[in-house]
Protein backbone atom coordinates (compact mmCIF):
# COMPACT_ATOMS: atom_id res chain seq x y z
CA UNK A 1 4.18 4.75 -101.97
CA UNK A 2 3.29 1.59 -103.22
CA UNK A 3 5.58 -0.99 -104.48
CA UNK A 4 5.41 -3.97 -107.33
CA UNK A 5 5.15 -7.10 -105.77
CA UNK A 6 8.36 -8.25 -107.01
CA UNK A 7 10.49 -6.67 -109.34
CA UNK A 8 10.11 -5.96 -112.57
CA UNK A 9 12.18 -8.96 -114.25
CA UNK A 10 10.47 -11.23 -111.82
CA UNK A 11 7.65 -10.92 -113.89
CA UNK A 12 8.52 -13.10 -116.75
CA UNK A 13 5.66 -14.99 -117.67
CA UNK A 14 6.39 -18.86 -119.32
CA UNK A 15 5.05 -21.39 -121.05
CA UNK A 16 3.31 -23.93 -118.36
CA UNK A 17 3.72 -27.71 -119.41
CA UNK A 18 1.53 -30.45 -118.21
CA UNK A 19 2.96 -33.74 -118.04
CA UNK A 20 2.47 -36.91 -116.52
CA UNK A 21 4.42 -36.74 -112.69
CA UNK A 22 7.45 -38.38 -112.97
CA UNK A 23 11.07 -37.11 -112.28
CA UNK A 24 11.89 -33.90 -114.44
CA UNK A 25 15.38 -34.92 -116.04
CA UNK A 26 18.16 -32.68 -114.96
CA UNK A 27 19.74 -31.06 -118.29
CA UNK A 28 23.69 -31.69 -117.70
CA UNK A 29 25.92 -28.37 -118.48
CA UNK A 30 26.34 -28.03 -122.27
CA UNK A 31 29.39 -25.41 -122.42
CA UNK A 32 29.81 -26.49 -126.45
CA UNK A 33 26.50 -25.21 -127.03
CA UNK A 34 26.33 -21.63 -125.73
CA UNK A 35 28.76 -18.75 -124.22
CA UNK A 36 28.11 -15.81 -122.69
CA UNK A 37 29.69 -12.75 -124.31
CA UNK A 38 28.92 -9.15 -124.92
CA UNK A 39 25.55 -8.29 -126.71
CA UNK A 40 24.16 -5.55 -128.80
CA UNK A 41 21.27 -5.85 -127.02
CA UNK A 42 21.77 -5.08 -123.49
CA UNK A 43 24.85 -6.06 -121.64
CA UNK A 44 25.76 -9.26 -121.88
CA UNK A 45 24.00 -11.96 -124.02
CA UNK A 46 23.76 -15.88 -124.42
CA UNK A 47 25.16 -17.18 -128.05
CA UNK A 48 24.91 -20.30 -129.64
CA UNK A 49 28.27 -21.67 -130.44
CA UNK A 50 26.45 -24.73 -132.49
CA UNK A 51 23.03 -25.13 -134.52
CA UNK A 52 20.56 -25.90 -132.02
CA UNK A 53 17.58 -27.42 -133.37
CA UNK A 54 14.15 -26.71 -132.51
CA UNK A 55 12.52 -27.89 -129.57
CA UNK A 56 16.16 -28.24 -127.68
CA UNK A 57 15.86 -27.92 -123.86
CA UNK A 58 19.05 -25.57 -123.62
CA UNK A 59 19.26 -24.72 -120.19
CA UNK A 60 17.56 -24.80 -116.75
CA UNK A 61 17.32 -21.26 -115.11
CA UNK A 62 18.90 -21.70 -112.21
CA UNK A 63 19.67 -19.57 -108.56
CA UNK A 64 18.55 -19.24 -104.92
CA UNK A 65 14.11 -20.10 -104.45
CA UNK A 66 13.05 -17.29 -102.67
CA UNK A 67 9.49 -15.95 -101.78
CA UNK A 68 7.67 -13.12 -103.32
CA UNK A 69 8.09 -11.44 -100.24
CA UNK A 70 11.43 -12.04 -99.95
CA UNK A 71 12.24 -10.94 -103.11
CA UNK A 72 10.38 -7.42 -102.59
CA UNK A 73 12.56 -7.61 -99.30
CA UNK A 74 15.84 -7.84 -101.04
CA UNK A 75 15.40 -5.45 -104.49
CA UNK A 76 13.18 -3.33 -102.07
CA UNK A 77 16.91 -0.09 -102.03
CA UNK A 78 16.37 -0.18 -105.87
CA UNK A 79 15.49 2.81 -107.49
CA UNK A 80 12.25 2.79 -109.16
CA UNK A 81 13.11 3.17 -112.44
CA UNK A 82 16.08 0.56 -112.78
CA UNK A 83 14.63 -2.93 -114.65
CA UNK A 84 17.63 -5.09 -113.65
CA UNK A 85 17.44 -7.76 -111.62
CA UNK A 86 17.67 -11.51 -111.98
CA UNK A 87 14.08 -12.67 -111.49
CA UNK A 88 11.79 -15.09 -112.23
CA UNK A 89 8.10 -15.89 -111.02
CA UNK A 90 7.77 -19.64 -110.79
CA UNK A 91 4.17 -19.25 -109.14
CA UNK A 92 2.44 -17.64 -106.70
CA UNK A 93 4.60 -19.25 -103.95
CA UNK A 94 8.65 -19.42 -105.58
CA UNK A 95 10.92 -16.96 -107.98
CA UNK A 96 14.22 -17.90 -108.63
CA UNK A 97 16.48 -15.26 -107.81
CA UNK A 98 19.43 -16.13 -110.66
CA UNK A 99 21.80 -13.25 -108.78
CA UNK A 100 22.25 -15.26 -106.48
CA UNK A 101 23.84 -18.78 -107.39
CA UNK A 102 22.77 -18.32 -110.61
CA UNK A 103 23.83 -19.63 -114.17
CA UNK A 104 24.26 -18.45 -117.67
CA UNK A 105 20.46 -18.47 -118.25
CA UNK A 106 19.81 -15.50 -116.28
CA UNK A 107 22.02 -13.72 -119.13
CA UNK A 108 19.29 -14.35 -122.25
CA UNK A 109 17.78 -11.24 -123.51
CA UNK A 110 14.78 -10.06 -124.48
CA UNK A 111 13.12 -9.76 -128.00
CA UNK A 112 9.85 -9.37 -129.32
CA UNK A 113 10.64 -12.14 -132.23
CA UNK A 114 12.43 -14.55 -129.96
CA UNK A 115 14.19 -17.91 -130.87
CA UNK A 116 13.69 -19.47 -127.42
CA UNK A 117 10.81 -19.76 -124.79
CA UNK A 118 10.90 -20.36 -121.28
CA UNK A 119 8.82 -23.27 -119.70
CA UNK A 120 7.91 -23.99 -116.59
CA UNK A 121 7.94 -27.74 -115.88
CA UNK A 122 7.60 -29.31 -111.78
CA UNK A 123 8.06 -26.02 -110.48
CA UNK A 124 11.57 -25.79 -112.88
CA UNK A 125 12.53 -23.34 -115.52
CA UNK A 126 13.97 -24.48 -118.71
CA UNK A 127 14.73 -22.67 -122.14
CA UNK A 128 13.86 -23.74 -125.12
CA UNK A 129 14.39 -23.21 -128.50
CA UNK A 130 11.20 -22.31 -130.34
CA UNK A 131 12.78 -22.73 -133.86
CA UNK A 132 16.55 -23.76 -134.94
CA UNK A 133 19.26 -21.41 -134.23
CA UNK A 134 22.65 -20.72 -135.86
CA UNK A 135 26.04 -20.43 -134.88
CA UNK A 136 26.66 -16.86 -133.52
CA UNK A 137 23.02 -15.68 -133.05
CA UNK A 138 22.00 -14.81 -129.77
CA UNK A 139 19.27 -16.56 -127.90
CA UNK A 140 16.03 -14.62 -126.77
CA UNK A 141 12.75 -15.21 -125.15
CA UNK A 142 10.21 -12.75 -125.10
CA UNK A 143 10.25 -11.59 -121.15
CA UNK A 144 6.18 -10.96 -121.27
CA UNK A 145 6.82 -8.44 -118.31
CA UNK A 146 3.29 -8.22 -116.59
CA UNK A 147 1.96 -4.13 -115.60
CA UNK A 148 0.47 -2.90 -112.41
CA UNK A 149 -1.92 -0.25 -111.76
CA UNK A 150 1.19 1.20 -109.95
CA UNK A 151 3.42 1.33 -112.65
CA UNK A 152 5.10 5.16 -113.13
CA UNK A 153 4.27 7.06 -115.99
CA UNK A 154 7.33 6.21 -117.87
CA UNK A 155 6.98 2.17 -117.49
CA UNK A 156 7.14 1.86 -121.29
CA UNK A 157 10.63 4.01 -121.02
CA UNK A 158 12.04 1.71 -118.07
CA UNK A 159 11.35 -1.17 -119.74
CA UNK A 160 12.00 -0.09 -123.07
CA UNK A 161 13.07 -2.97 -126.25
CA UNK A 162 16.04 -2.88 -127.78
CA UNK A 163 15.43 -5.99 -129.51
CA UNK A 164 15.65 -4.29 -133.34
CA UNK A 165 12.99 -7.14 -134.82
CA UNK A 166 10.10 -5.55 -137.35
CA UNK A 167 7.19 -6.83 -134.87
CA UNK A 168 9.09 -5.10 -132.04
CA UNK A 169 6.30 -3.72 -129.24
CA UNK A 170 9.24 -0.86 -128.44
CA UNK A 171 8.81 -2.45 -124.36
CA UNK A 172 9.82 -5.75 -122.59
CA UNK A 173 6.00 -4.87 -120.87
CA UNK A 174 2.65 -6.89 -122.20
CA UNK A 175 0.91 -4.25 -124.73
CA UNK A 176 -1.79 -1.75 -122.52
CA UNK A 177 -5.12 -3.46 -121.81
CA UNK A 178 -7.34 -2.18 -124.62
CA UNK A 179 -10.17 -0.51 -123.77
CA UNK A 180 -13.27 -1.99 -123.54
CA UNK A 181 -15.46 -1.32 -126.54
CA UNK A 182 -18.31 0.48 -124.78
CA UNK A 183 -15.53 2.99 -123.08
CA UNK A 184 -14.44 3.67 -126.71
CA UNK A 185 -17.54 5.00 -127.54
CA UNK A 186 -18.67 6.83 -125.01
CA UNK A 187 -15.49 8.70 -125.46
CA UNK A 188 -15.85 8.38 -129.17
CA UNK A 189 -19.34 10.29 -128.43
CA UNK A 190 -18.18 12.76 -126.01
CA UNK A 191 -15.35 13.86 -128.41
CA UNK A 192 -17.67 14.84 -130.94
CA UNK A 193 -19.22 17.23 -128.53
């Protein structure tokens, strides 16, 4: 049986930013800007306690730099079909496992229309807010969960969105590789057969 590389939240994709080397400022803790609490989402959820205009760096995503490897080493018990886990794919090299020493980042959900994007700056992860958000709305990013030629049959049900917004995908996973157009006809042609 094979396995994914890393599991399946550990394949959040973000935003890459090029900048000039220099020091990446730390962001200090900013506990009158969001909470954790309940969500209707999934679990628990990050809210903003104050507007937070857009392009705000809210939060680094912090926890224990692992390998890949050992990161398939320590989720390897899980049960295939169980998408939680605290992951995050810095590069080819580092994920950040956030369930281990991890902050209130690793709580912010997924949706399909989010209000936040994650960026990956000096081998960091920050969150950032994509467009302004009000008091008492939850903060998102849109997970961009890579698939594998692996994946079960059901991938779209394990990862499935609960997110609610009208351009909702209905799964946390990257839409299906389309097929090519030449494949499309020939089956096109063979179905008319």
């Amino acid at each position: 049986m094979s396995r994914k590389r890393v599991p399946p939240r550990s394949k959040r994709r973000a935003k890459r930013v090029k900048r000039p080397a220099r020091a990446v400022p730390t962001i200090a803790a900013r506990p009158q800007m969001i909470r954790v609490r309940r969500s209707r989402l999934h679990g628990r959820g990050v809210f903003a306690l104050r507007r937070i205009r857009k392009g705000t760096r809210i939060i680094e995503y912090l926890g224990d730099r692992i390998s890949h490897r050992e990161a398939d080493r320590r989720y390897e018990a899980k049960r295939p079909d169980d998408n939680h886990t605290f992951l995050f794919i810095v590069d080819r090299g580092v994920v950040i496992d956030a369930g281990i020493d991890g902050n209130d980042a690793r709580f912010i959900n997924h949706s399909c229309d989010p209000n936040c994007e994650s960026l990956i700056e000096d081998r960091r992860v920050f969150v950032e807010a994509v467009r302004t958000i009000q008091p008492g709305e939850e903060l998102t990013y849109d997970y961009q969960i890579g698939r594998d030629r692996d994946d079960p049959p059901n991938v779209d049900e394990i990862y499935r969105c609960r997110c609610g917004a009208a351009s909702c995908r209905g799964s946390m996973l990257w839409p299906p590789k389309r097929k090519r157009r030449a494949q499309a006809r020939s089956a096109r042609a063979e179905s008319r057969n």
